[in-house]
C-alpha atoms as a PDB file:
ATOM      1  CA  UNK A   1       0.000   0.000   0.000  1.00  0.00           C
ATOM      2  CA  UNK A   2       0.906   3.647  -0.808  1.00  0.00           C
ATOM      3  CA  UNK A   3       2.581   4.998   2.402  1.00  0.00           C
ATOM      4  CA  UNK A   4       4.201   1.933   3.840  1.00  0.00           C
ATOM      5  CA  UNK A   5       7.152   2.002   1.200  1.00  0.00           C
ATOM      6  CA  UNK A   6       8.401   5.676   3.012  1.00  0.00           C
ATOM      7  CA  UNK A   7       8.020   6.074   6.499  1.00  0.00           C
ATOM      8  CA  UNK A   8       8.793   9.992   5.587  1.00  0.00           C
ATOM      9  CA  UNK A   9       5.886  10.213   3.138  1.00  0.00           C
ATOM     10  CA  UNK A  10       3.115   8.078   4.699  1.00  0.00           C
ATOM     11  CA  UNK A  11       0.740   8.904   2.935  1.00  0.00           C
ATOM     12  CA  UNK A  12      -2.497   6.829   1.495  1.00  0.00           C
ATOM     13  CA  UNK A  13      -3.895   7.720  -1.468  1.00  0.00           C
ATOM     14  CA  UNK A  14      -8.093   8.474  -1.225  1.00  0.00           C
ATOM     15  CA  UNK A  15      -9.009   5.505  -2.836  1.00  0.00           C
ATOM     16  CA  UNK A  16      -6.704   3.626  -0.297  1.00  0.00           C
ATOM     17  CA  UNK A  17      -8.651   5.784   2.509  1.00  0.00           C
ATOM     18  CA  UNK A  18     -11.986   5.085   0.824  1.00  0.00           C
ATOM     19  CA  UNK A  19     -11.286   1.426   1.227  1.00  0.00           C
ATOM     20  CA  UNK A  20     -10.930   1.595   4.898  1.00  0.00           C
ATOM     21  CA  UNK A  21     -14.493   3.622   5.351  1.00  0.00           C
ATOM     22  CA  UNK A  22     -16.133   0.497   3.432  1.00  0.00           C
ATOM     23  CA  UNK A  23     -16.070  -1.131   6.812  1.00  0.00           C
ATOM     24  CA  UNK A  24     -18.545   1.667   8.389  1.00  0.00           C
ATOM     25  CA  UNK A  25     -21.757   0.032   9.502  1.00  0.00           C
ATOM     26  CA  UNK A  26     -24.471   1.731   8.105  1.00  0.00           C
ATOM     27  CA  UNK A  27     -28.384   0.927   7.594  1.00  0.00           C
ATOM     28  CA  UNK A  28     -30.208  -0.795   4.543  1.00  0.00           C
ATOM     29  CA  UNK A  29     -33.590  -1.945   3.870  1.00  0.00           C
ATOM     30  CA  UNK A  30     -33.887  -5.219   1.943  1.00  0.00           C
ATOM     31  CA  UNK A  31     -36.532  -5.767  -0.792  1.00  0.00           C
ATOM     32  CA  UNK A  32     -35.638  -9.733  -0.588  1.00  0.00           C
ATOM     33  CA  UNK A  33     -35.832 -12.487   1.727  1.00  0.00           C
ATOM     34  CA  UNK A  34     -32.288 -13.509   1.832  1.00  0.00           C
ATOM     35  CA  UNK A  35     -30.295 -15.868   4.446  1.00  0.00           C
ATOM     36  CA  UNK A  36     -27.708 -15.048   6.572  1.00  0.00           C
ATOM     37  CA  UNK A  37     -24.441 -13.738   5.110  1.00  0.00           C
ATOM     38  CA  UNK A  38     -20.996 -15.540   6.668  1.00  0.00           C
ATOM     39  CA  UNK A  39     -18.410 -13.568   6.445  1.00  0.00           C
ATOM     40  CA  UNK A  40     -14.778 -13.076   7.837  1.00  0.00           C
ATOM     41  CA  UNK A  41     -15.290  -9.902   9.480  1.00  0.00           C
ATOM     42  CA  UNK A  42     -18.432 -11.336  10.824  1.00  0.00           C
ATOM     43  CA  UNK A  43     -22.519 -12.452   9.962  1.00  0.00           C
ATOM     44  CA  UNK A  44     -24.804 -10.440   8.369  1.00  0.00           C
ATOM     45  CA  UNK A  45     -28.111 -10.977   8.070  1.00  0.00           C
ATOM     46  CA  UNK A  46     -31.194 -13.036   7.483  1.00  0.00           C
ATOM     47  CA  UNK A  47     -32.901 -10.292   5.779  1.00  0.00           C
ATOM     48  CA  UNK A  48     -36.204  -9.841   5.136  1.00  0.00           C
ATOM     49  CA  UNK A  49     -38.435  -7.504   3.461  1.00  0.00           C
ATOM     50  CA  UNK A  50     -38.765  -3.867   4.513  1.00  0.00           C
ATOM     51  CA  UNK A  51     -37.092  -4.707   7.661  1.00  0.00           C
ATOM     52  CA  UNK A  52     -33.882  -2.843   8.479  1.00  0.00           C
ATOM     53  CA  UNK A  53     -30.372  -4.118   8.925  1.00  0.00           C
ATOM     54  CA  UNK A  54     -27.057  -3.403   9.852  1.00  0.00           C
ATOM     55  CA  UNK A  55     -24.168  -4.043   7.335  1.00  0.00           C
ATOM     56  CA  UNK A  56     -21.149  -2.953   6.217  1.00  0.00           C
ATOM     57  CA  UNK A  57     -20.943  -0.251   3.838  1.00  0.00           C
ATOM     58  CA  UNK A  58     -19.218  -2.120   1.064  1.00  0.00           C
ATOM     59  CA  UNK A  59     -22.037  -4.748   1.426  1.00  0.00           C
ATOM     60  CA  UNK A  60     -24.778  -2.451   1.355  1.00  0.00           C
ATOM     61  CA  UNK A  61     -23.200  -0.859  -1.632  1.00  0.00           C
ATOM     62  CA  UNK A  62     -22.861  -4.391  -3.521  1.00  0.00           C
ATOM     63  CA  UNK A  63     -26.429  -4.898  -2.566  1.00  0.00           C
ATOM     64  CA  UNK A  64     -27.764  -1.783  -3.752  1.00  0.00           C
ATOM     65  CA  UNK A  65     -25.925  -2.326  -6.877  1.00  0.00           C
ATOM     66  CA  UNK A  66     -27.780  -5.472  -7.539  1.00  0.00           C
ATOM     67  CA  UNK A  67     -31.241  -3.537  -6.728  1.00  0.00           C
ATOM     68  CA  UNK A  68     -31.421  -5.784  -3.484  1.00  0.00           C
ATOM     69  CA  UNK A  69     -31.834  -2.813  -0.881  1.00  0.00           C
ATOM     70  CA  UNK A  70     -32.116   0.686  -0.300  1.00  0.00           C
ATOM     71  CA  UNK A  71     -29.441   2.662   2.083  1.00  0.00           C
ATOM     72  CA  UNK A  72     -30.720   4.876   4.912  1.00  0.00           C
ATOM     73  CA  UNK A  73     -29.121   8.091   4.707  1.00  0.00           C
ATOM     74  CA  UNK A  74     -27.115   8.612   8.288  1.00  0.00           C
ATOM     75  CA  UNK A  75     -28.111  11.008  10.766  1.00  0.00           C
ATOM     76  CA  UNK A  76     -25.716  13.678  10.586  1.00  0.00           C
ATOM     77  CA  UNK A  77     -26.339  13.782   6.387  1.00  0.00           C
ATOM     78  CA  UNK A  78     -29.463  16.029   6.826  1.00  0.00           C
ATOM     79  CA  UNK A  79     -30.150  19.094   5.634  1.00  0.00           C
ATOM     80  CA  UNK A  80     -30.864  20.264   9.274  1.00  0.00           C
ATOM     81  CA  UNK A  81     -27.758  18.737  10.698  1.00  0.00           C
ATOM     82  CA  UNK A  82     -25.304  19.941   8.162  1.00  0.00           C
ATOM     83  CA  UNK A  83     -26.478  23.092   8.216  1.00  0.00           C
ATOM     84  CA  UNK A  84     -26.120  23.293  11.737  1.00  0.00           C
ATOM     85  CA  UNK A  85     -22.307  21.737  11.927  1.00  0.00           C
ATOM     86  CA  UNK A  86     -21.703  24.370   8.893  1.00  0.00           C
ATOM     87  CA  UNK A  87     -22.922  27.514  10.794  1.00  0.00           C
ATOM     88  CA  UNK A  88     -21.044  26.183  14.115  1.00  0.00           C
ATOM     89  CA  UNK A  89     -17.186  25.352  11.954  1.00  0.00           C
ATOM     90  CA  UNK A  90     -17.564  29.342  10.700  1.00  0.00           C
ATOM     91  CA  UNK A  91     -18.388  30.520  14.135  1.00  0.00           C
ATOM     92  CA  UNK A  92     -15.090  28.647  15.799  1.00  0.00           C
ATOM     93  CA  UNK A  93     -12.146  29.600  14.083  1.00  0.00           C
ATOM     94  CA  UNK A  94      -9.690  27.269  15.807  1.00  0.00           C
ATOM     95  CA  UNK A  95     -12.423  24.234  16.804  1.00  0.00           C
ATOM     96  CA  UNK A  96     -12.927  21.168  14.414  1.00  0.00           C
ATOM     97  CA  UNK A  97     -17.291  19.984  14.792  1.00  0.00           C
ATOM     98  CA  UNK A  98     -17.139  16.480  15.882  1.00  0.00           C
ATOM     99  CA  UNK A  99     -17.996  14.280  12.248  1.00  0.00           C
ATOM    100  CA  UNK A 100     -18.030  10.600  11.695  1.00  0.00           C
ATOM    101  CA  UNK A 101     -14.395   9.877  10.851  1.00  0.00           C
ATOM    102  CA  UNK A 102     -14.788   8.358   7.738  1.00  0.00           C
ATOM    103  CA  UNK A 103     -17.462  11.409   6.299  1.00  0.00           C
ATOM    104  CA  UNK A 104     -15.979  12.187   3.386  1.00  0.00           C
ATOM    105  CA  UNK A 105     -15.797   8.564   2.269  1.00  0.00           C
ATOM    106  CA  UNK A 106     -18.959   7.840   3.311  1.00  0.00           C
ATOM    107  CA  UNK A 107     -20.612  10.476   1.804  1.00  0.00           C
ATOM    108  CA  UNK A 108     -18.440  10.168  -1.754  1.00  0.00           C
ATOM    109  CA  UNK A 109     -19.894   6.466  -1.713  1.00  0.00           C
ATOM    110  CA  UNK A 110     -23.392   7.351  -0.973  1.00  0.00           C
ATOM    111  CA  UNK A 111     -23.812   9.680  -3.625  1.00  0.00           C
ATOM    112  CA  UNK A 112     -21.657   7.727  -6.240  1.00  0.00           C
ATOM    113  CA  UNK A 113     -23.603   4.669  -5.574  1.00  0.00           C
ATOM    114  CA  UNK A 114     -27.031   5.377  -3.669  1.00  0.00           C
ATOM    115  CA  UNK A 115     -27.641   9.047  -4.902  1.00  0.00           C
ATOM    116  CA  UNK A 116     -31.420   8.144  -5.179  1.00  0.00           C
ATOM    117  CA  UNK A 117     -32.170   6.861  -1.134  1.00  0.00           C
ATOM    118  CA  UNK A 118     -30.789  10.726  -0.189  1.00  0.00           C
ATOM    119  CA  UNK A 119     -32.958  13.674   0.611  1.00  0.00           C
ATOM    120  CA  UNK A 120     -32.277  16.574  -0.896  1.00  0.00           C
ATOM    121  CA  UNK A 121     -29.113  14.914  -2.257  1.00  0.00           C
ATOM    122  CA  UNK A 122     -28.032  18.102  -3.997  1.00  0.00           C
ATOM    123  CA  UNK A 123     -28.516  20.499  -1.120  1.00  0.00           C
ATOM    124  CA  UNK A 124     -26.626  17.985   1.313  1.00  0.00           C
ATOM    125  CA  UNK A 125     -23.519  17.246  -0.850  1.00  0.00           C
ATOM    126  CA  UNK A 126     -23.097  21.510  -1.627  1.00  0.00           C
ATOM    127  CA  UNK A 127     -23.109  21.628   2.561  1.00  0.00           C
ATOM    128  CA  UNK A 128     -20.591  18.966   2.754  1.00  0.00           C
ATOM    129  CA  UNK A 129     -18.496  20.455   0.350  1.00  0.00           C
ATOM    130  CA  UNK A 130     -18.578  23.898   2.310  1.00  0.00           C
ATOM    131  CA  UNK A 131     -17.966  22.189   5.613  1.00  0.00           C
ATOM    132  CA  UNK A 132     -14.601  20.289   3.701  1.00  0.00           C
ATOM    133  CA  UNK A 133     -13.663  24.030   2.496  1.00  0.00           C
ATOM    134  CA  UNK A 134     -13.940  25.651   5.972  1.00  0.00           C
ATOM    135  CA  UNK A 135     -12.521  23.165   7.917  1.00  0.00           C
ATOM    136  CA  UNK A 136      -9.261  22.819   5.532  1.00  0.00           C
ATOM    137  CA  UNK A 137      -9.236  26.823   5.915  1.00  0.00           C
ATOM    138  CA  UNK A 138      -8.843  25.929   9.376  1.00  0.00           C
ATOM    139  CA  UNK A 139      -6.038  23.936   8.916  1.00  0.00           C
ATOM    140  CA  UNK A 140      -3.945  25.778   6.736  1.00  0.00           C
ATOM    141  CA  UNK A 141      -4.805  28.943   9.017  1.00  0.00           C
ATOM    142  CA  UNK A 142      -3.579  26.568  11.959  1.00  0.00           C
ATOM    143  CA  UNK A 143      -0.320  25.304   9.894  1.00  0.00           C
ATOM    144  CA  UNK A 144       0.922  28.984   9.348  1.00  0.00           C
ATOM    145  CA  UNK A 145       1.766  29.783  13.282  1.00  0.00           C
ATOM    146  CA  UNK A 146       3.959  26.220  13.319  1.00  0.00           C
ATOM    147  CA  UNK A 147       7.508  27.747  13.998  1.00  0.00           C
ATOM    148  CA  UNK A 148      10.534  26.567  15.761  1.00  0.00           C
ATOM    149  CA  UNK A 149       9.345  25.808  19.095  1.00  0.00           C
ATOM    150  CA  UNK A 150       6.734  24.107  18.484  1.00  0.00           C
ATOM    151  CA  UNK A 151       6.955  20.231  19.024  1.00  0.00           C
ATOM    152  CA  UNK A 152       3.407  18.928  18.675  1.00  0.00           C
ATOM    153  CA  UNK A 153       0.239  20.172  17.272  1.00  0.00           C
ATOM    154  CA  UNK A 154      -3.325  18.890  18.129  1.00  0.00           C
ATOM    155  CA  UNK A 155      -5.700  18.706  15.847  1.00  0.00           C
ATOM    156  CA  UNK A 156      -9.069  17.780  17.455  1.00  0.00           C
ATOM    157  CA  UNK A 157     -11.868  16.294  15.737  1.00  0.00           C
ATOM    158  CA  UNK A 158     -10.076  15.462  11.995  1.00  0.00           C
ATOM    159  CA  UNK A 159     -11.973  13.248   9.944  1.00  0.00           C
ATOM    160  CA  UNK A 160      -9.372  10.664   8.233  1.00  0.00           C
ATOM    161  CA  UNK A 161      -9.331  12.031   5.084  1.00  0.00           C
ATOM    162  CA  UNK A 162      -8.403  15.440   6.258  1.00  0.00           C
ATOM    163  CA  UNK A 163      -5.457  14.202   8.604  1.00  0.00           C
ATOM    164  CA  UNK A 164      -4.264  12.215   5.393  1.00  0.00           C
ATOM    165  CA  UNK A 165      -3.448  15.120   3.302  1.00  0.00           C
ATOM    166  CA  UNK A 166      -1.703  17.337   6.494  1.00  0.00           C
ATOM    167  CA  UNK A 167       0.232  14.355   8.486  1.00  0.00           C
ATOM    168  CA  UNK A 168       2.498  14.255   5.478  1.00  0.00           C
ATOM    169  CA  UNK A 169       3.696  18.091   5.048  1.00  0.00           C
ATOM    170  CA  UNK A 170       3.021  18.637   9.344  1.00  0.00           C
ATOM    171  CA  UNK A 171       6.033  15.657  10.015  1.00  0.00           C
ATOM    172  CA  UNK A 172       8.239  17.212   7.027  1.00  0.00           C
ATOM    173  CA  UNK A 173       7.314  20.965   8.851  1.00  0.00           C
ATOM    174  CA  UNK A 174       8.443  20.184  12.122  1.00  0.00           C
ATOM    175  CA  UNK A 175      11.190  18.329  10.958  1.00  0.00           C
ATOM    176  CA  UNK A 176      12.955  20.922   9.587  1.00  0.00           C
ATOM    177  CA  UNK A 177      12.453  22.692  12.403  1.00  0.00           C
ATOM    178  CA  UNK A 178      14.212  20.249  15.051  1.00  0.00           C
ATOM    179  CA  UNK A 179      17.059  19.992  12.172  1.00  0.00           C
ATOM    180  CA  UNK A 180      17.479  23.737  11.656  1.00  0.00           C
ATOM    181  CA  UNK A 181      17.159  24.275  15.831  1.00  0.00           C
ATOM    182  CA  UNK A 182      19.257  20.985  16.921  1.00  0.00           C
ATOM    183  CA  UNK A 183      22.470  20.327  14.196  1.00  0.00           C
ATOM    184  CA  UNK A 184      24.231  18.847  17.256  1.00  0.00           C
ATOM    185  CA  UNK A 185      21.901  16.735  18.145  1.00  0.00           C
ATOM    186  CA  UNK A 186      21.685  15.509  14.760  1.00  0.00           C
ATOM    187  CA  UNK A 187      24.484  15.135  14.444  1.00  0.00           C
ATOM    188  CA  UNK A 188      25.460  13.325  17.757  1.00  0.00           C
ATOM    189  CA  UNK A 189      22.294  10.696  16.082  1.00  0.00           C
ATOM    190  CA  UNK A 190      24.316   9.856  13.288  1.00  0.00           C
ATOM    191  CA  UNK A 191      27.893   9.232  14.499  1.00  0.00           C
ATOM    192  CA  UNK A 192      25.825   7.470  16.677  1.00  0.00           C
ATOM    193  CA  UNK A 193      24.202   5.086  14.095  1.00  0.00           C
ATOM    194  CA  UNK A 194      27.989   5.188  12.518  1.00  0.00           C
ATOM    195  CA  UNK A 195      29.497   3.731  15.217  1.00  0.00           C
ATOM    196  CA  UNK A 196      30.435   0.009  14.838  1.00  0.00           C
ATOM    197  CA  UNK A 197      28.577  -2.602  17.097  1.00  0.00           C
ATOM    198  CA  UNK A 198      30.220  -3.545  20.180  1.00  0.00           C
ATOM    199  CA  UNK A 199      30.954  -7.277  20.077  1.00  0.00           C
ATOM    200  CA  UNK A 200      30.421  -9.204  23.754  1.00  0.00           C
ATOM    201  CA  UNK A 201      33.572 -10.847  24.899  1.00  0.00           C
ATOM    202  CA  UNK A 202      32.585 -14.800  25.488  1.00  0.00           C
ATOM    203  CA  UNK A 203      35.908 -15.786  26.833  1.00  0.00           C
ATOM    204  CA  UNK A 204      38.688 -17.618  25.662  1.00  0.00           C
ATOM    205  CA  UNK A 205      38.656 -19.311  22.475  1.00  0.00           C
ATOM    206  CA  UNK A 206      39.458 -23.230  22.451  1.00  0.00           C
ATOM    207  CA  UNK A 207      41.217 -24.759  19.487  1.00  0.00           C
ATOM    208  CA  UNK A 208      39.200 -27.229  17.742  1.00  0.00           C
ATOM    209  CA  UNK A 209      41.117 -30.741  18.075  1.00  0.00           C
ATOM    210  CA  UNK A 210      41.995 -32.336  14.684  1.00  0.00           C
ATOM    211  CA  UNK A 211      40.735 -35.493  13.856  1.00  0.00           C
END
């Protein structure tokens, strides 16, 4: 995977990050009778008609896809509720609203694949897309007043996504800054790692008899 290759740009791509969010439960209503569904991460199921269940989203999505179910729109992807997390992210400058982790996944999937089972499905993903523009606002605002004493920054409240794109340039950032503040200590580090490993004395050595 993208990331694990460099520890110094670790880094997923979206569609790696997409992947993970198929593993949100979310809520679908059948259309079929259908048994139980045995799977590795765990069982799913019976379903029956017009009686909701809980499944993972890359089931529901494979089941919608097959015209199977329709997918219950989450709570916090109303009109009301957006608008409400929207108004409240412009009002705190330096405060992240608490979101499902995985939002901008899970809403990318539900209007890619299940567009039709959302209210107001053009109204909600505009609001989204505001709420993604102010809260990376945030961040860059937040990234500009890093300097040279700083040695951690909290970020409260990042959805996944949003932590994938800064992790990268906030290690490289404060990096620099411990290089360009510390050269000793750097440089103590690598003679360190330079220096040859000591070998543990095991006593006298005994000739091997000939045969």
């Amino acid at each position: 995977m993208a990331g694990q290759s460099d520890p110094h740009l670790s880094i997923f791509s979206p569609s790696e990050v997409e992947f993970v969010a198929e593993d949100e439960i979310v809520e679908i209503v059948p259309n079929i009778r259908m048994e139980a569904l045995n799977m590795i991460c765990g069982d799913f199921g019976p379903f029956f008609p017009q009686m909701a269940s809980k499944v993972p989203l890359w089931l529901a999505v494979a089941l919608k896809k097959r015209g199977k179910c329709t997918i219950r729109t989450p709570n916090w992807m109303t009109v009301d509720r957006l608008t409400q997390v929207l108004d409240a992210e412009r009002e705190s400058p330096k405060e992240f609203q608490p979101l499902p982790f995985h939002y901008i996944e899970i809403s990318k999937l539900l209007f890619d694949h299940a567009r039709d089972d959302i209210s107001d499905a053009y109204l909600v993903r505009s609001l989204i897309e505001d709420i993604r523009d102010v809260r990376f606002h945030k961040v860059e605002t937040g990234l500009e007043t890093i300097s040279g004493r700083t040695h951690a920054v909290k970020l409260k409240n990042l959805s996944a996504m949003e932590v994938n794109i800064v992790r990268p340039f906030m290690v490289r950032t404060l990096q620099a800054f411990y290089k360009h503040d510390s050269p000793q200590m750097i440089q103590q580090s690598d003679n360190m790692g330079s220096r040859p490993t000591p070998v543990t004395d095991r006593g006298p050595r005994r000739d091997l008899r000939r045969r």
